[in-house]
Protein backbone atom coordinates (compact mmCIF):
# COMPACT_ATOMS: atom_id res chain seq x y z
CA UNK A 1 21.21 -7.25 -37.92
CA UNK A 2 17.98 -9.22 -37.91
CA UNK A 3 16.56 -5.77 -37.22
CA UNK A 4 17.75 -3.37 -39.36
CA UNK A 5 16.84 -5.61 -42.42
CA UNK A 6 13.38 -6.07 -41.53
CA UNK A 7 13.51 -2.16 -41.34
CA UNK A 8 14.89 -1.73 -44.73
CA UNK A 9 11.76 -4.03 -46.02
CA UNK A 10 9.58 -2.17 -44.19
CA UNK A 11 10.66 1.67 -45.61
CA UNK A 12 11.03 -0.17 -49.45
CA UNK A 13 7.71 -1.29 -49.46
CA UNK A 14 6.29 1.77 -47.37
CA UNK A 15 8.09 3.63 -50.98
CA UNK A 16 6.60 1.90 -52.88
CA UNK A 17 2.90 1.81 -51.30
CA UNK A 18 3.53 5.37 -50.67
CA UNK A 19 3.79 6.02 -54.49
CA UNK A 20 1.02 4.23 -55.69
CA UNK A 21 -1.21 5.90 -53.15
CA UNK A 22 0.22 8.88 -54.10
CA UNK A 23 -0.35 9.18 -57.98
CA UNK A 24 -3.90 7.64 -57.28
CA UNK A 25 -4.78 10.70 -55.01
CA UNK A 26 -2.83 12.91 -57.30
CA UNK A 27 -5.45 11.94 -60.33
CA UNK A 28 -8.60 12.02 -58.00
CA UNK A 29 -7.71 15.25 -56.80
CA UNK A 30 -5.75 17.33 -59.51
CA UNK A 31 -2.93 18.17 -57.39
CA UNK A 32 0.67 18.66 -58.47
CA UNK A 33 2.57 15.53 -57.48
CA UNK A 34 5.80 15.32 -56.00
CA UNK A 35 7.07 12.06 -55.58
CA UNK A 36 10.20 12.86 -53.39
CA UNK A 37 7.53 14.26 -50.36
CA UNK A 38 5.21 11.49 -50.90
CA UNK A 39 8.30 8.46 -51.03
CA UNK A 40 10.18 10.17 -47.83
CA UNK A 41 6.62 10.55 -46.19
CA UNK A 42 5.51 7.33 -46.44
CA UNK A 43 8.90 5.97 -45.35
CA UNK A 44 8.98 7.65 -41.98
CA UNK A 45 5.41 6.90 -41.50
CA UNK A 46 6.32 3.07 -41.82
CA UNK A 47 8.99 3.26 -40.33
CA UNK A 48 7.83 4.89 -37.34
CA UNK A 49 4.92 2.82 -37.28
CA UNK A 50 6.43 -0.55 -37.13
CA UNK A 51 9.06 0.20 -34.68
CA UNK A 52 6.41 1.68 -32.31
CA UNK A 53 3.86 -1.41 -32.40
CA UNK A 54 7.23 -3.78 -31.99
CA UNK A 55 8.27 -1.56 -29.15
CA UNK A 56 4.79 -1.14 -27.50
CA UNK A 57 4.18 -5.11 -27.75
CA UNK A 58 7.15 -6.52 -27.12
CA UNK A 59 6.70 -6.66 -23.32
CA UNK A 60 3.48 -8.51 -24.13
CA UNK A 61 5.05 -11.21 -26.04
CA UNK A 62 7.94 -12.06 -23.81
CA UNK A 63 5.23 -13.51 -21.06
């Protein structure tokens, strides 16, 4: 349980980074911006991210 909460803090906060650097690259580079790619995107990358650094180190930490 411990970990699926952690991953449901990870993929809010992914959201929500993934918005703001969204619209900010949206105004630098006049593009139309679509908040439902960028939200989903950013979740998966975050998601996918932490997972695969806990599941790379965790060997390393159990010495």
């Amino acid at each position: 349980m411990k970990l699926f909460a952690s991953n449901l803090v990870v993929i809010f906060w992914a959201l929500i980074f993934g918005e703001i650097i969204g619209y900010i690259a949206n105004q630098l580079e006049v593009l139309p911006y679509n908040p439902w790619q960028i939200g989903i995107t950013a979740a998966v990358v975050g998601f996918i991210a932490t997972n695969g650094i806990y599941l790379i180190s965790k060997d390393s930490y159990s010495k």
